[in-house]
PDB file of N, CA and C in Angstrom:
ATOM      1  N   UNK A   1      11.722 -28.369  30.795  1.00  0.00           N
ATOM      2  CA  UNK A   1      11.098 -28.316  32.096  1.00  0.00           C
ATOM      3  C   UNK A   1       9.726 -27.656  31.950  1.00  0.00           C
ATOM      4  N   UNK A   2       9.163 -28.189  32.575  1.00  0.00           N
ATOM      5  CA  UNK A   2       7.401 -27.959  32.490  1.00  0.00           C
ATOM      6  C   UNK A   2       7.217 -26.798  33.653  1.00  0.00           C
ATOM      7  N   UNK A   3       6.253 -25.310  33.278  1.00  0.00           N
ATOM      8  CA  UNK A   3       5.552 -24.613  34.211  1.00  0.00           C
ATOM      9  C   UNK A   3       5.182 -25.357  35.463  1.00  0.00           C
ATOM     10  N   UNK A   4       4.800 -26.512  35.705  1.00  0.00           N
ATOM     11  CA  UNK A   4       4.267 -26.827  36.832  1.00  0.00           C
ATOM     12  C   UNK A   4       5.661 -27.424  37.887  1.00  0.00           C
ATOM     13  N   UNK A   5       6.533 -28.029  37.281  1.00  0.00           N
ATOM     14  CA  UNK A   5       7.879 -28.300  37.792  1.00  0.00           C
ATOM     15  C   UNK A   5       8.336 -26.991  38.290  1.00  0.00           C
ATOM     16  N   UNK A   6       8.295 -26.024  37.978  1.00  0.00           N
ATOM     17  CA  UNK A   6       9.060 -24.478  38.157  1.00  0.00           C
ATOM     18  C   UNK A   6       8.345 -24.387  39.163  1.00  0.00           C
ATOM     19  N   UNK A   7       7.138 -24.427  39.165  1.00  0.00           N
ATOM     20  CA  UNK A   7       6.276 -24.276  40.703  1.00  0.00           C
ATOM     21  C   UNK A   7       6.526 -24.946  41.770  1.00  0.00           C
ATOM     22  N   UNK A   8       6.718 -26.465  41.810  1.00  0.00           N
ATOM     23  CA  UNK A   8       7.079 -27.019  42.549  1.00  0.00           C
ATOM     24  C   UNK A   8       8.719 -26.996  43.324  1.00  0.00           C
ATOM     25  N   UNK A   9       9.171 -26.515  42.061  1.00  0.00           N
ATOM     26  CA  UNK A   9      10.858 -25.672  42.816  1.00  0.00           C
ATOM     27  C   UNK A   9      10.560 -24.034  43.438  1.00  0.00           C
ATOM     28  N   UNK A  10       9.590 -23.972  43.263  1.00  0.00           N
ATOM     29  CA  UNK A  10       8.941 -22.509  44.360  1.00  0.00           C
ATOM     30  C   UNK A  10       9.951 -21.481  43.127  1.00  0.00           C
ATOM     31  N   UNK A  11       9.659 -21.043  42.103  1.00  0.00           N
ATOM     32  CA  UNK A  11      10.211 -20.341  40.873  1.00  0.00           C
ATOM     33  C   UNK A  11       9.551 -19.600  40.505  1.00  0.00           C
ATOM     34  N   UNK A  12       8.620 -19.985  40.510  1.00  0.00           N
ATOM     35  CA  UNK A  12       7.226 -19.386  39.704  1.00  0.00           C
ATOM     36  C   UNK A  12       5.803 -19.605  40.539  1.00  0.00           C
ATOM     37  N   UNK A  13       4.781 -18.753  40.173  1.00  0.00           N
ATOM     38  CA  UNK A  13       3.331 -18.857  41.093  1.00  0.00           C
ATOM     39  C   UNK A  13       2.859 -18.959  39.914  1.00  0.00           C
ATOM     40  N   UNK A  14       1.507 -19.804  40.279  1.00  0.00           N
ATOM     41  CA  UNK A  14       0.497 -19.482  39.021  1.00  0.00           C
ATOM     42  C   UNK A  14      -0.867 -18.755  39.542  1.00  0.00           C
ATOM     43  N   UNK A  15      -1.275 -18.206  39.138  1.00  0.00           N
ATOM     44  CA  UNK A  15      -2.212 -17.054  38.975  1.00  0.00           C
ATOM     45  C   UNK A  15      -3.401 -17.651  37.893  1.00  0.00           C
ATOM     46  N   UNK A  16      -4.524 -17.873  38.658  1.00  0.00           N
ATOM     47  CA  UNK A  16      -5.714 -17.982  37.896  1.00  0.00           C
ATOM     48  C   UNK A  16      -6.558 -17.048  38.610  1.00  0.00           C
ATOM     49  N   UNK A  17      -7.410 -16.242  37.437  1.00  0.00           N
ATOM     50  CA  UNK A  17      -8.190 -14.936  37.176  1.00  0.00           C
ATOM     51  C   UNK A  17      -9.554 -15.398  36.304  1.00  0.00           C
ATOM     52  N   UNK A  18     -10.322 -14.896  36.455  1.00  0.00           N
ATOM     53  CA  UNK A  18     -11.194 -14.577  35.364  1.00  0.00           C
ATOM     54  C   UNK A  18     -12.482 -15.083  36.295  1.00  0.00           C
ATOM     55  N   UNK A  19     -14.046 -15.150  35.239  1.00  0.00           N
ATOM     56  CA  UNK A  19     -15.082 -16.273  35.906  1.00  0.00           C
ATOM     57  C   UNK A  19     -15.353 -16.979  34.634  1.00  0.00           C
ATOM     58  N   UNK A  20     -15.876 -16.181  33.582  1.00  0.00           N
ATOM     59  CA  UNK A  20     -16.604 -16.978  32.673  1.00  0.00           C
ATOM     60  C   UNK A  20     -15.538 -17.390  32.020  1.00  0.00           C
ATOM     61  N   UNK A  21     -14.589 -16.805  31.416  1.00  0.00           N
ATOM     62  CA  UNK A  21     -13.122 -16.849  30.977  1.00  0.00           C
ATOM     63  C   UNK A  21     -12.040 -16.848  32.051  1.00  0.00           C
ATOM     64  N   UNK A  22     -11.508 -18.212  32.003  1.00  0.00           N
ATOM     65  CA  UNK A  22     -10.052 -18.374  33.040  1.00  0.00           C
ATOM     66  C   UNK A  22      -9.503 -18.037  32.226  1.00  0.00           C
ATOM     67  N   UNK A  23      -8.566 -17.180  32.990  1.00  0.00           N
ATOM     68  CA  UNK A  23      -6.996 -16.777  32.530  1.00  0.00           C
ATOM     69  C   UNK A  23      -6.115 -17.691  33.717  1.00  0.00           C
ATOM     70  N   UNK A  24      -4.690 -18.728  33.073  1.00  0.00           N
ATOM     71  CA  UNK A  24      -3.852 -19.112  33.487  1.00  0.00           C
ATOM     72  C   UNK A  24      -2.600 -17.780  33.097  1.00  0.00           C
ATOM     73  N   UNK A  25      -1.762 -17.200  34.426  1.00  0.00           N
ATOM     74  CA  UNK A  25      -1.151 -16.781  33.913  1.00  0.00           C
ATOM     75  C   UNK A  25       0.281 -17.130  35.211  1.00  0.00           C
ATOM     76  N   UNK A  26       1.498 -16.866  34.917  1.00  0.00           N
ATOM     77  CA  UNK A  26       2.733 -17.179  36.177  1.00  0.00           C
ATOM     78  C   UNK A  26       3.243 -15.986  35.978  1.00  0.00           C
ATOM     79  N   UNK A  27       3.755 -16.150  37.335  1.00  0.00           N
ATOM     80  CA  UNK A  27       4.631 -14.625  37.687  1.00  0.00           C
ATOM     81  C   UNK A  27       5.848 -15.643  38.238  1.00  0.00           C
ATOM     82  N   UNK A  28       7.049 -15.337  38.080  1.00  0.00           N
ATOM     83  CA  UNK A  28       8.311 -15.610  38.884  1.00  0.00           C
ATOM     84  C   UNK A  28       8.043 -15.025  40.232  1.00  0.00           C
ATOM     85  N   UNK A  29       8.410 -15.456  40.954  1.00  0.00           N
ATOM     86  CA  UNK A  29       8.832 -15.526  42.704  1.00  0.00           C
ATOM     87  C   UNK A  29       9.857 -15.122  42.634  1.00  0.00           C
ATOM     88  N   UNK A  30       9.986 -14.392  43.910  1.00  0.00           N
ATOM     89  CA  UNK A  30      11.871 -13.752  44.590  1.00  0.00           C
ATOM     90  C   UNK A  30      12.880 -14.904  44.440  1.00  0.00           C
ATOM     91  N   UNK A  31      12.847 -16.375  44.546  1.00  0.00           N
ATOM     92  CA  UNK A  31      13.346 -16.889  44.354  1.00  0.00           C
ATOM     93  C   UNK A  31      13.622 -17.362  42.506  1.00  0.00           C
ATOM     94  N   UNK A  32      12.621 -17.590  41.782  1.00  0.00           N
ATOM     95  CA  UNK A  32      12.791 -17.300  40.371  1.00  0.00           C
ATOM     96  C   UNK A  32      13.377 -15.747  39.540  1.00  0.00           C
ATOM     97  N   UNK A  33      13.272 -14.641  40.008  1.00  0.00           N
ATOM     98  CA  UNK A  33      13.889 -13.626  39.995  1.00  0.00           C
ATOM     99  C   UNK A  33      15.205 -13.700  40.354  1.00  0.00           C
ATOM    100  N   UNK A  34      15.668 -14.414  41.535  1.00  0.00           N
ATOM    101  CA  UNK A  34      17.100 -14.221  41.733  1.00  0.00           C
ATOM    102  C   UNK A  34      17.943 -15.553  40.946  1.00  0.00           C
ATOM    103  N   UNK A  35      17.144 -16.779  41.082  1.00  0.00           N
ATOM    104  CA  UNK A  35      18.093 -16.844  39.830  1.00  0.00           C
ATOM    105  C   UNK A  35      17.963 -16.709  38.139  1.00  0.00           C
ATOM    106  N   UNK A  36      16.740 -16.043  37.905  1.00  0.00           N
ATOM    107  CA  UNK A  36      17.413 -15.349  36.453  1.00  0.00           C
ATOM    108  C   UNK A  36      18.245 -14.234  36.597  1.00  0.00           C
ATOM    109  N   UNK A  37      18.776 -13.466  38.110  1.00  0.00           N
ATOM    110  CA  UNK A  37      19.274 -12.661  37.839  1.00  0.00           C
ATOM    111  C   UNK A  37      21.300 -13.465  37.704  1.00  0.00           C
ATOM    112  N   UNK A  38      21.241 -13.955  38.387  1.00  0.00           N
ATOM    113  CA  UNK A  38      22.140 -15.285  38.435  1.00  0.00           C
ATOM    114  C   UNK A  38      22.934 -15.728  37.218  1.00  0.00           C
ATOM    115  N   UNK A  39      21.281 -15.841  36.116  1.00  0.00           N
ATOM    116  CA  UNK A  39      21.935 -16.679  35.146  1.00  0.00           C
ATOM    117  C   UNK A  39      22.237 -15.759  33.737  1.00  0.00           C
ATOM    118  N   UNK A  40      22.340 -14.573  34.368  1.00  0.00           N
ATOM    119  CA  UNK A  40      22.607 -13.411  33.530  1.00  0.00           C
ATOM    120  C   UNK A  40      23.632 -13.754  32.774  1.00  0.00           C
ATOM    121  N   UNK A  41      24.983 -13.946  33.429  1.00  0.00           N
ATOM    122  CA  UNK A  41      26.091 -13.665  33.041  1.00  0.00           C
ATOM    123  C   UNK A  41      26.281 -14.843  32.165  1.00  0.00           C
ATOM    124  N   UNK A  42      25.939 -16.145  32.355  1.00  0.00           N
ATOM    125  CA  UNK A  42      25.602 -17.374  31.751  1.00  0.00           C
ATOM    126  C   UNK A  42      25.027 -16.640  30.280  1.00  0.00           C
ATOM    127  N   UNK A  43      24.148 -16.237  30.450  1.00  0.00           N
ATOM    128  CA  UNK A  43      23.533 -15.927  29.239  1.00  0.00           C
ATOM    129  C   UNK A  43      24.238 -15.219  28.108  1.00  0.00           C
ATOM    130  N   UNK A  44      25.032 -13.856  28.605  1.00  0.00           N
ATOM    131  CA  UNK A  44      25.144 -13.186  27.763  1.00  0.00           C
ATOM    132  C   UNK A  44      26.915 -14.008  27.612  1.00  0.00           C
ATOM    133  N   UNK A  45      27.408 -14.757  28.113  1.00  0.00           N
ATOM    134  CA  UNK A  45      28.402 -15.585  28.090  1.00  0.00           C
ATOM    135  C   UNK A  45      28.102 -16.327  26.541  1.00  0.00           C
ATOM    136  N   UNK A  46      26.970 -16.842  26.392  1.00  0.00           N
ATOM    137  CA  UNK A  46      26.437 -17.844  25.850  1.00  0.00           C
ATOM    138  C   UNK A  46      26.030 -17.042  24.456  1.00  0.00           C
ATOM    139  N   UNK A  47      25.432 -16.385  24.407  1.00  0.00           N
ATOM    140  CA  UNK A  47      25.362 -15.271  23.194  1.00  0.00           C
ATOM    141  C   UNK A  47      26.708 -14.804  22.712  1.00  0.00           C
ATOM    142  N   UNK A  48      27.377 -14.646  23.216  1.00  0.00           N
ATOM    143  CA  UNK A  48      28.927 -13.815  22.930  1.00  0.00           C
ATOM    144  C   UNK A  48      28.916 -14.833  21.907  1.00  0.00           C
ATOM    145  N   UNK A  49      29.234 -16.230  22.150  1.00  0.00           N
ATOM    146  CA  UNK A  49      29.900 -17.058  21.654  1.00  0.00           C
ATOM    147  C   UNK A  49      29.134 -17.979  20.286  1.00  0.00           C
ATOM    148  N   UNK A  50      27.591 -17.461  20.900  1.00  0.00           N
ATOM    149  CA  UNK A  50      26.655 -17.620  19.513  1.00  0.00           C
ATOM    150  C   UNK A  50      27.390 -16.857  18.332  1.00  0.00           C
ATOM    151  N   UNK A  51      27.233 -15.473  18.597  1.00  0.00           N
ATOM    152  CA  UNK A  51      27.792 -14.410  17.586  1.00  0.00           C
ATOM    153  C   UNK A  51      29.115 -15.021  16.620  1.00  0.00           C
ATOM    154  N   UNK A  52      30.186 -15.550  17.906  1.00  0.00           N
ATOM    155  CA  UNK A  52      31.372 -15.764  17.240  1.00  0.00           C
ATOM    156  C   UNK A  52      31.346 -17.049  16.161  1.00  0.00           C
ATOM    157  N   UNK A  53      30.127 -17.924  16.602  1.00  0.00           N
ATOM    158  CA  UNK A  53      30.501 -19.479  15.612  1.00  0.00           C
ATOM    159  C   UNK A  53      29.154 -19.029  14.445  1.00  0.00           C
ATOM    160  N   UNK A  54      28.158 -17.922  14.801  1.00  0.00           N
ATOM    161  CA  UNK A  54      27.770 -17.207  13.419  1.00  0.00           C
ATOM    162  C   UNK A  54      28.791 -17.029  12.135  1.00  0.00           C
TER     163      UNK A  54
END
């Protein structure tokens, strides 16, 4: 999934800064924050089981 898709699911903002030098940079949104907080348990679910077929 592409940065600009994440935006368009309202996930992420993008943030451009600079004058002579642009900086592209994204911040997650309350809504991108809540579900990485979400996909926590997914995650460390998912690692457990990395470890075990290590």
């Amino acid at each position: 999934m592409k940065l600009s898709e994440l935006g368009e699911y309202g996930l992420v903002e993008k943030k451009i800064t600079g004058t002579t030098t642009v900086i592209i940079s994204y911040e997650l949104t309350e809504k991108g924050r809540s579900l990485a907080k979400a996909l926590q348990p997914i995650q460390k679910w998912a690692q457990q089981y990395q470890q075990i077929k290590e």
